[in-house]
PDB file of N, CA and C in Angstrom:
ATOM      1  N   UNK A   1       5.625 -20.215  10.062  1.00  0.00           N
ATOM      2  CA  UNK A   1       6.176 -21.544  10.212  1.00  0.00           C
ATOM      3  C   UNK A   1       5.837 -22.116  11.576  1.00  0.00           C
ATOM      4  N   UNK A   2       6.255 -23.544  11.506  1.00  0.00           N
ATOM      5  CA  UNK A   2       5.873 -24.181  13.043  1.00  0.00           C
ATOM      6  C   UNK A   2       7.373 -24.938  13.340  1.00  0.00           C
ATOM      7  N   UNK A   3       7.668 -24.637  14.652  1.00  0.00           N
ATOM      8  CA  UNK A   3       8.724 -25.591  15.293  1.00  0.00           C
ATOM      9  C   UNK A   3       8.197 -26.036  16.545  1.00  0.00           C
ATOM     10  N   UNK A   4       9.021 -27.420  16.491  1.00  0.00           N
ATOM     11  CA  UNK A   4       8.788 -28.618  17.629  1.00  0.00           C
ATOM     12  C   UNK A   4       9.830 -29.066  18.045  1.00  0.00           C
ATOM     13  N   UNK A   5       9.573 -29.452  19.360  1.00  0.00           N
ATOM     14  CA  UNK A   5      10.268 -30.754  19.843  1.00  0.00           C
ATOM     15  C   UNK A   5       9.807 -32.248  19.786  1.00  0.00           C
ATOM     16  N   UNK A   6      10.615 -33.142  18.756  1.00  0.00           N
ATOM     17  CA  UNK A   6       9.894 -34.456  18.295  1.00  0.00           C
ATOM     18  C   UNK A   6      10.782 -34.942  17.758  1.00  0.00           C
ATOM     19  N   UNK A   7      10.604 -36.571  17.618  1.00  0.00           N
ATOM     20  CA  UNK A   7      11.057 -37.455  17.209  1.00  0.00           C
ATOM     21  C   UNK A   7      11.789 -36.521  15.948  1.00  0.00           C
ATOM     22  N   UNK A   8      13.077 -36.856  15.280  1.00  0.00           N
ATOM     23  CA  UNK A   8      14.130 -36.876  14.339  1.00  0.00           C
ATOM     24  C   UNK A   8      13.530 -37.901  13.331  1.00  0.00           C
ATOM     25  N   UNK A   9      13.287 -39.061  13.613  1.00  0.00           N
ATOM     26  CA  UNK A   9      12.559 -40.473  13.194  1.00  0.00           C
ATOM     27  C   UNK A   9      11.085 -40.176  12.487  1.00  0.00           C
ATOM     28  N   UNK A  10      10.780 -39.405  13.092  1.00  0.00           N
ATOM     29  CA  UNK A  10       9.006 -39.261  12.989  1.00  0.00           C
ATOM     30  C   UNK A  10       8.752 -38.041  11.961  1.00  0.00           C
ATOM     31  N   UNK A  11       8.806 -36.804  12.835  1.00  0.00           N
ATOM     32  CA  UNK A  11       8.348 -35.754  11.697  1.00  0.00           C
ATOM     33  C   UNK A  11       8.770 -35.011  10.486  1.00  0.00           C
ATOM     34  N   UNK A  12       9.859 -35.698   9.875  1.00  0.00           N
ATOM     35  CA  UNK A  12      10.347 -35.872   8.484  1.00  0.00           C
ATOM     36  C   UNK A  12       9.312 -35.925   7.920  1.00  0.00           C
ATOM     37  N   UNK A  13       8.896 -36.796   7.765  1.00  0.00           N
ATOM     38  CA  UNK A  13       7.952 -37.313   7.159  1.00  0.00           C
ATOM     39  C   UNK A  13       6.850 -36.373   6.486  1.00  0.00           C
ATOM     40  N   UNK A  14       6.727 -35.613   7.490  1.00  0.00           N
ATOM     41  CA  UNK A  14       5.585 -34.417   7.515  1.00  0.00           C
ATOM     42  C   UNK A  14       5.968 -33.459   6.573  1.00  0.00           C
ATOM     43  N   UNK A  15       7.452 -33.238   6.402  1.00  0.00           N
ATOM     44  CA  UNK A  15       8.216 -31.728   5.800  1.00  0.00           C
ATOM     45  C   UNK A  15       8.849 -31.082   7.266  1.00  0.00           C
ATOM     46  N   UNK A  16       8.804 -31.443   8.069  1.00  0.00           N
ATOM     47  CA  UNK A  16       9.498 -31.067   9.243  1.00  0.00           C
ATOM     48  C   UNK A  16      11.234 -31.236   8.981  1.00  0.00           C
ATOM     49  N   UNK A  17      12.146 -30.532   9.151  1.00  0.00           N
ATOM     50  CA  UNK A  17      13.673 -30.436   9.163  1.00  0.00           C
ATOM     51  C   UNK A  17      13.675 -29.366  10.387  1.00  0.00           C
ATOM     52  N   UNK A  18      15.389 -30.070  10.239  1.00  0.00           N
ATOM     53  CA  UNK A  18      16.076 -29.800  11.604  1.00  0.00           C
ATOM     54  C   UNK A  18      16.309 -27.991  11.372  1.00  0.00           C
ATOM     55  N   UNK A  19      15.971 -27.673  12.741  1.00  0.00           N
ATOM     56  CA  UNK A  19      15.859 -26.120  13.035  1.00  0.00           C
ATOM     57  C   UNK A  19      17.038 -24.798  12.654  1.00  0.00           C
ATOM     58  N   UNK A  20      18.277 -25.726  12.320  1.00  0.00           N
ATOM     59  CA  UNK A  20      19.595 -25.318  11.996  1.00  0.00           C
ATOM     60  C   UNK A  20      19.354 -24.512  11.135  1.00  0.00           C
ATOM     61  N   UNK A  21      18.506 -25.479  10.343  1.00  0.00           N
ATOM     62  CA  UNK A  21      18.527 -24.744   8.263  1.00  0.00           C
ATOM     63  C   UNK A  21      18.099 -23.260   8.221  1.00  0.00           C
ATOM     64  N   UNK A  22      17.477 -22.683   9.454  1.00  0.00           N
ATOM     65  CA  UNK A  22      17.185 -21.208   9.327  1.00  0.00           C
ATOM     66  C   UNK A  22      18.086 -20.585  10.710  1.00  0.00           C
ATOM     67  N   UNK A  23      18.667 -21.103  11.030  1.00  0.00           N
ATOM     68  CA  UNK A  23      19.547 -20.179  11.664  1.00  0.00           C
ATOM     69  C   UNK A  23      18.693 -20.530  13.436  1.00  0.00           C
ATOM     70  N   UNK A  24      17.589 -20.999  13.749  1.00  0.00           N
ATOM     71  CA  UNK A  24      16.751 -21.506  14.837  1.00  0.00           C
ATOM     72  C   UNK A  24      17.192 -22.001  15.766  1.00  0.00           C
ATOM     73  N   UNK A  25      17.125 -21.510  17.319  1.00  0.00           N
ATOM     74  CA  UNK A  25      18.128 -22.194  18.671  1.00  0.00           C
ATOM     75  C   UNK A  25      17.136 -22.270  19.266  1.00  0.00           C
ATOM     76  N   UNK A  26      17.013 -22.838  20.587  1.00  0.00           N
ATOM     77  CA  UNK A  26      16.399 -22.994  21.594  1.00  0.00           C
ATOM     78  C   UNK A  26      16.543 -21.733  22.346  1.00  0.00           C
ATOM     79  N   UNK A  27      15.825 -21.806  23.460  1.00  0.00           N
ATOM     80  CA  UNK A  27      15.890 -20.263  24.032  1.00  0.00           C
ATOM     81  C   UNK A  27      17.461 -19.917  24.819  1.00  0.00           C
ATOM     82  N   UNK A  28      18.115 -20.982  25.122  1.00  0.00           N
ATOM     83  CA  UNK A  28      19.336 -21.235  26.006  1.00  0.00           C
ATOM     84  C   UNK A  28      20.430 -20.992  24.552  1.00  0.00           C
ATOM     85  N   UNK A  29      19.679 -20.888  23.315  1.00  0.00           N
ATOM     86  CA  UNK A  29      21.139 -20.866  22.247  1.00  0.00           C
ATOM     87  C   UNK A  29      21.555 -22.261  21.904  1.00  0.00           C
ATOM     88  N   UNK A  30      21.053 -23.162  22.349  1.00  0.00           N
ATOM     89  CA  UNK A  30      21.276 -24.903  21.540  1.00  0.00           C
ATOM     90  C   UNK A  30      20.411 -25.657  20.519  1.00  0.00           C
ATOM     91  N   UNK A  31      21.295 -26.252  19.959  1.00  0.00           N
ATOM     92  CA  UNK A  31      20.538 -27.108  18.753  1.00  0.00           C
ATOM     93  C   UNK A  31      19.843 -28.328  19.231  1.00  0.00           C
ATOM     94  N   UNK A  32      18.707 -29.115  19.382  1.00  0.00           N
ATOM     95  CA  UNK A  32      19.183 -30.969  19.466  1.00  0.00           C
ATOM     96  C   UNK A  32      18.058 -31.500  18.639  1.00  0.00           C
ATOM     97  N   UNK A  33      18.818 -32.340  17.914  1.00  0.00           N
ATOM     98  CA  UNK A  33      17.842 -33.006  16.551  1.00  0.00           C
ATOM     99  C   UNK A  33      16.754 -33.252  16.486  1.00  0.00           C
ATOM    100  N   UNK A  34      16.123 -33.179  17.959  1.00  0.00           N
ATOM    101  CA  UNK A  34      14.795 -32.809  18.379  1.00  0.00           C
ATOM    102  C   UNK A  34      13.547 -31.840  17.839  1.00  0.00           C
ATOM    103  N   UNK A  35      14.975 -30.688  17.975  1.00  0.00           N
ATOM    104  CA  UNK A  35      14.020 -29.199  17.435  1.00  0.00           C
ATOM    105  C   UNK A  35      14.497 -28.925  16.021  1.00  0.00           C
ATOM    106  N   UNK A  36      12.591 -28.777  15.460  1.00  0.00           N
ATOM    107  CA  UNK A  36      12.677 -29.085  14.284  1.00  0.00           C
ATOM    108  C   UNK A  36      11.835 -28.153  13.539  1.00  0.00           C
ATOM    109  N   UNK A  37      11.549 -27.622  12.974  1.00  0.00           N
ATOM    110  CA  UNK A  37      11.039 -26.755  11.859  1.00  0.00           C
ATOM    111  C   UNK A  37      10.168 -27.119  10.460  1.00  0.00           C
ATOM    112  N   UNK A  38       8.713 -25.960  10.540  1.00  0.00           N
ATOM    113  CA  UNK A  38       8.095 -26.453   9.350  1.00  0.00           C
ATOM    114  C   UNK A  38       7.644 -25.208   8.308  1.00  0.00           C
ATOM    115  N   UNK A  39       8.190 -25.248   7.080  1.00  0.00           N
ATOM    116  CA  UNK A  39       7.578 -23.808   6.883  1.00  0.00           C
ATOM    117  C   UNK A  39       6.176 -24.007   6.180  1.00  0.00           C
ATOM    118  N   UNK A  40       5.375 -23.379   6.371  1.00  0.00           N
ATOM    119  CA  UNK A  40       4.294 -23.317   6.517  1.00  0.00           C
ATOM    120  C   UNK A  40       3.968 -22.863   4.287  1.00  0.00           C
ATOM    121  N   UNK A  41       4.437 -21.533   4.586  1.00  0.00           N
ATOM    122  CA  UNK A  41       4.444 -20.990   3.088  1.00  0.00           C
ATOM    123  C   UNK A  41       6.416 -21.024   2.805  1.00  0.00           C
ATOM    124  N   UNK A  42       6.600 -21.588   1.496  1.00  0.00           N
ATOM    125  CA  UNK A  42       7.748 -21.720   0.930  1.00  0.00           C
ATOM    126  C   UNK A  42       9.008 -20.117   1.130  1.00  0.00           C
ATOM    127  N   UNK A  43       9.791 -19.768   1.607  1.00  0.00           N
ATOM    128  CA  UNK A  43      10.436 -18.767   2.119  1.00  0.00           C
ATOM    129  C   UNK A  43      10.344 -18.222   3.091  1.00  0.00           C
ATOM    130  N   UNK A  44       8.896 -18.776   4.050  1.00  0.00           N
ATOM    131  CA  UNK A  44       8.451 -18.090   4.974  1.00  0.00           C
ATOM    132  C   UNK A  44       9.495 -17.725   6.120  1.00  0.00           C
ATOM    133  N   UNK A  45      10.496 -18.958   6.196  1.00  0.00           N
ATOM    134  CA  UNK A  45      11.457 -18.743   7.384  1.00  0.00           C
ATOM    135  C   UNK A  45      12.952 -17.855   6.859  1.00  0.00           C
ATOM    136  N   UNK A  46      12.888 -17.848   5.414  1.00  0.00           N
ATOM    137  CA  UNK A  46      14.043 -17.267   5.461  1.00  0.00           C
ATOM    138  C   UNK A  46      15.378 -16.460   6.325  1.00  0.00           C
ATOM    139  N   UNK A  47      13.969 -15.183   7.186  1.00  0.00           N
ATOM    140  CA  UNK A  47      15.338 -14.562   7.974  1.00  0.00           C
ATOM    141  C   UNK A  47      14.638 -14.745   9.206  1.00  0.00           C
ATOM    142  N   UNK A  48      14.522 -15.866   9.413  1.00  0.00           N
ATOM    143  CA  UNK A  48      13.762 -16.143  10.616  1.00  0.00           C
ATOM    144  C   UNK A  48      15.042 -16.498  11.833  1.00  0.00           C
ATOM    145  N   UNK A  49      16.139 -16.427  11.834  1.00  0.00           N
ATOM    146  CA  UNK A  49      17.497 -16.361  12.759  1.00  0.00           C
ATOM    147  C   UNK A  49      16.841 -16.242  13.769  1.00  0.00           C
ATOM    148  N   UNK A  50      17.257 -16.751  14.978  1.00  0.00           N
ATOM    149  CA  UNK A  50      17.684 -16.592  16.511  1.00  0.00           C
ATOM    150  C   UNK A  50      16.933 -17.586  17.407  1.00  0.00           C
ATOM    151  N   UNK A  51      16.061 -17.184  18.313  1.00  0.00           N
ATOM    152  CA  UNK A  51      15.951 -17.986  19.486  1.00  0.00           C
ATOM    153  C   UNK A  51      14.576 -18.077  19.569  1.00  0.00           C
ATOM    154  N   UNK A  52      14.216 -19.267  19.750  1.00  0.00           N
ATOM    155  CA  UNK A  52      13.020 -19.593  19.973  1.00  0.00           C
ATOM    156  C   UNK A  52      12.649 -19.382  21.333  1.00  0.00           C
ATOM    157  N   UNK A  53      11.539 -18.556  22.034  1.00  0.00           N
ATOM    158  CA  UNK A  53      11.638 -18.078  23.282  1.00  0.00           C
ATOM    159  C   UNK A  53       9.700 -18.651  23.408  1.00  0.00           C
ATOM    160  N   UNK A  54       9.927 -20.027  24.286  1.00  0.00           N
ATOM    161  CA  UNK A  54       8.185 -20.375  24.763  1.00  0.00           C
ATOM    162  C   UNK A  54       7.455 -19.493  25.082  1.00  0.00           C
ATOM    163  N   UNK A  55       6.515 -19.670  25.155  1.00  0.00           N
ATOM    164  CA  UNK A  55       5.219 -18.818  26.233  1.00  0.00           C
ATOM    165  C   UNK A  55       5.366 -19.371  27.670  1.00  0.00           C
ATOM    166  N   UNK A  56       5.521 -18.527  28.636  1.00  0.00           N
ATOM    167  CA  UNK A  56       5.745 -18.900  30.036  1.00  0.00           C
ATOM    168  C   UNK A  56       4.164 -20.049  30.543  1.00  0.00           C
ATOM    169  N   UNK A  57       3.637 -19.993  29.829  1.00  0.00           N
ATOM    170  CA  UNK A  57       1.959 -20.941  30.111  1.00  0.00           C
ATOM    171  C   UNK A  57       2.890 -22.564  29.707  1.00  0.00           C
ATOM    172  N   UNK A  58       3.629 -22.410  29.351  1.00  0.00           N
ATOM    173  CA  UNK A  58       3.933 -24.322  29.665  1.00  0.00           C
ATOM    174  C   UNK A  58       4.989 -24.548  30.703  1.00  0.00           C
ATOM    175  N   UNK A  59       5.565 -24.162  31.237  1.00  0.00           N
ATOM    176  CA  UNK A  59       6.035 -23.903  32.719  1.00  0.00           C
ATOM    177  C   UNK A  59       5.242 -23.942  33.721  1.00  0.00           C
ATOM    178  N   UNK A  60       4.786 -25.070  34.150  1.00  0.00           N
ATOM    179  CA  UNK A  60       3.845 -25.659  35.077  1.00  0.00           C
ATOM    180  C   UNK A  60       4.699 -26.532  36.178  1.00  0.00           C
ATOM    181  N   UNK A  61       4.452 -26.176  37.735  1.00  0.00           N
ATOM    182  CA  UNK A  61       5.240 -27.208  38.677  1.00  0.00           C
ATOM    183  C   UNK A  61       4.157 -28.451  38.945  1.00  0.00           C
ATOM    184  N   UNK A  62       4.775 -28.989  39.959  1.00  0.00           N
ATOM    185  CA  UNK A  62       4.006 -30.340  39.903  1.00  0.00           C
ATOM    186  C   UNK A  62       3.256 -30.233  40.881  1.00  0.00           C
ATOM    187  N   UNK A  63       2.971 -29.165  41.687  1.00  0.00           N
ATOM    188  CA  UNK A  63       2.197 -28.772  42.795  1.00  0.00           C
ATOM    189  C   UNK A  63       0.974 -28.312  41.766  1.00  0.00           C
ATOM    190  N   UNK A  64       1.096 -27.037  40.980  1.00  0.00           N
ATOM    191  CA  UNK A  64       0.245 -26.833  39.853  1.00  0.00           C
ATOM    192  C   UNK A  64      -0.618 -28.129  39.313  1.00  0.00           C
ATOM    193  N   UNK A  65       0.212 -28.366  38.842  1.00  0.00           N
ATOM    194  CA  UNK A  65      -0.580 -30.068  38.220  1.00  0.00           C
ATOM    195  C   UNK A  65      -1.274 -30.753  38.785  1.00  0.00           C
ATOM    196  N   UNK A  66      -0.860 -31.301  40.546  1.00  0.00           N
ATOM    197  CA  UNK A  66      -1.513 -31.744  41.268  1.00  0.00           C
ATOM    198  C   UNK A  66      -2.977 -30.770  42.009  1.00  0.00           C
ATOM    199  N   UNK A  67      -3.158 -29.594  42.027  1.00  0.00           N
ATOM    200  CA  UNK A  67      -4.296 -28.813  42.402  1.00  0.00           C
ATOM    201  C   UNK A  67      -4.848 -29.067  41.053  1.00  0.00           C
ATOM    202  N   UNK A  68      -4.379 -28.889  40.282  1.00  0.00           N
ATOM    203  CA  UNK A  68      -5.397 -28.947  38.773  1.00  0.00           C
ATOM    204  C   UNK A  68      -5.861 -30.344  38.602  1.00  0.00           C
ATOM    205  N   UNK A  69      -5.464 -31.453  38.834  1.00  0.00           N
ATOM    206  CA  UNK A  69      -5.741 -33.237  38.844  1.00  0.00           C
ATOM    207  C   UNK A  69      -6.801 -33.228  40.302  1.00  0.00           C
ATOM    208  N   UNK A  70      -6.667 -32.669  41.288  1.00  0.00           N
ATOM    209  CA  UNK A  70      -6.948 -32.503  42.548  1.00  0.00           C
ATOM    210  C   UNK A  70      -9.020 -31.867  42.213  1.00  0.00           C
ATOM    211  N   UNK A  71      -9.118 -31.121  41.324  1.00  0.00           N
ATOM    212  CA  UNK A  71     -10.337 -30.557  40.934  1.00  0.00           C
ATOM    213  C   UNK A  71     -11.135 -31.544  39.698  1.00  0.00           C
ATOM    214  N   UNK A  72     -10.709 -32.420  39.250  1.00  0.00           N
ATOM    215  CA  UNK A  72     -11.198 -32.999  38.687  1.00  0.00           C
ATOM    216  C   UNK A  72     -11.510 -34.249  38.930  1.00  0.00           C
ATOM    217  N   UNK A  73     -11.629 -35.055  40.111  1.00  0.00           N
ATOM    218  CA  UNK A  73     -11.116 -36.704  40.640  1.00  0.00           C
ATOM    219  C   UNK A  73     -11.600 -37.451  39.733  1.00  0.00           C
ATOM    220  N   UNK A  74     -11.018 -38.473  39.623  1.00  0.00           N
ATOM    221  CA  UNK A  74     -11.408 -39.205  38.861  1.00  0.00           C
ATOM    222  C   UNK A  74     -11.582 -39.580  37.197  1.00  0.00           C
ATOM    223  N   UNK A  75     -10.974 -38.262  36.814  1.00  0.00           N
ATOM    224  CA  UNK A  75     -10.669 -37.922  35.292  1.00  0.00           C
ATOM    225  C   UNK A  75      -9.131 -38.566  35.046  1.00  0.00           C
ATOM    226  N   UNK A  76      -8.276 -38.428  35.712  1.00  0.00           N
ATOM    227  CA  UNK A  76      -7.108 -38.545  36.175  1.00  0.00           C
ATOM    228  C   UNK A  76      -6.571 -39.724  36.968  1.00  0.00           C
ATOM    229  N   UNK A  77      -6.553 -40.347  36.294  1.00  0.00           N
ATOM    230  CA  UNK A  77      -6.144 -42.320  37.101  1.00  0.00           C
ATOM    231  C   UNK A  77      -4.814 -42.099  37.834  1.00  0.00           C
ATOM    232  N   UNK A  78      -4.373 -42.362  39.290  1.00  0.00           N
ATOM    233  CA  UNK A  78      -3.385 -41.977  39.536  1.00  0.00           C
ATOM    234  C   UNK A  78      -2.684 -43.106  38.733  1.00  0.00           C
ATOM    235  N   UNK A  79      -0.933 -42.234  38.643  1.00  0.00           N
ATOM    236  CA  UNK A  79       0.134 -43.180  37.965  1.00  0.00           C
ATOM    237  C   UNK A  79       0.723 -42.560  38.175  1.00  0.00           C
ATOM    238  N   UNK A  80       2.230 -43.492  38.085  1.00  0.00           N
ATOM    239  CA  UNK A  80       3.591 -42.921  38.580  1.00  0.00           C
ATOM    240  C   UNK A  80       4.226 -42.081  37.486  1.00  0.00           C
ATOM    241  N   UNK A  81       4.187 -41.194  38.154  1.00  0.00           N
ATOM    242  CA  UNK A  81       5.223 -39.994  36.940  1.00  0.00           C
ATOM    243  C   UNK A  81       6.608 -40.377  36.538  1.00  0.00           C
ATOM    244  N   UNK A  82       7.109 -40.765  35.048  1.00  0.00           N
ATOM    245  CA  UNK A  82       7.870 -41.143  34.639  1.00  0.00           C
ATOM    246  C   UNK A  82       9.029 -40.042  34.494  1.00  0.00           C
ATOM    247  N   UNK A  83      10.472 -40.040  34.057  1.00  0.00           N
ATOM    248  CA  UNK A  83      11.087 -39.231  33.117  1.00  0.00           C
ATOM    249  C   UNK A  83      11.826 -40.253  32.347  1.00  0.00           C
ATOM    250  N   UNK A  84      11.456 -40.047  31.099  1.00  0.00           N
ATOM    251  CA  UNK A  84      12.399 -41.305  30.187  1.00  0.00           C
ATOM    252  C   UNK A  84      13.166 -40.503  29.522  1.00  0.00           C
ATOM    253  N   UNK A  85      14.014 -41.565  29.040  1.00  0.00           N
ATOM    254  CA  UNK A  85      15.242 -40.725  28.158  1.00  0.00           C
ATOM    255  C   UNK A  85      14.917 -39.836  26.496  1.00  0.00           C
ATOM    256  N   UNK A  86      14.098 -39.844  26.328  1.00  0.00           N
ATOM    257  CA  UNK A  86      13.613 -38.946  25.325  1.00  0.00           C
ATOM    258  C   UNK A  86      12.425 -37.992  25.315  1.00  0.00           C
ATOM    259  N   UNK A  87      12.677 -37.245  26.963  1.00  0.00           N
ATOM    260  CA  UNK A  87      12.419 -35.910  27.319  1.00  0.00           C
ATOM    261  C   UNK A  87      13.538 -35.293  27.751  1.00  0.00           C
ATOM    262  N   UNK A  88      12.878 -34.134  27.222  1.00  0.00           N
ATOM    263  CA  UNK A  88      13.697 -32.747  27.058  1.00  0.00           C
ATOM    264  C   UNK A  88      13.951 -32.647  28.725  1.00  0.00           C
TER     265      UNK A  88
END
């Protein structure tokens, strides 16, 4: 199966449902209508219970980011780094 963080609005659509239906938390143990679930083959998630735990490779600081933008000039248009209300 595949789980995301995404629009509630949006990936319905796809066969995506909310992460609850198999027992699925975030790594901290929380739900938010965000995280969402796809099963791939029909039963596949059945006893699929507990915690979704990332790969430490998307845990990037902004020093990181900036040496990595820093090697490429010009690929990378500067712009002001946002946080809007529908990030995690």
């Amino acid at each position: 199966g595949i789980f995301l963080y995404g629009s509630p609005d949006y990936y319905p659509r796809f066969g995506f449902e909310d992460a609850r239906r198999w027992g699925v938390t975030t790594a901290d143990g929380s739900n938010l209508d965000a995280f969402m679930g796809l099963e791939l083959t029909s039963g596949a998630l059945a006893d699929a219970a507990g915690r979704l735990r990332e790969s430490g490779v998307y845990e990037v600081s902004d020093d990181e980011v900036d040496a990595f933008e820093a090697t490429r000039p010009g690929l990378f248009p500067v712009r002001e780094r946002l946080v809007l209300p529908g990030q995690l």
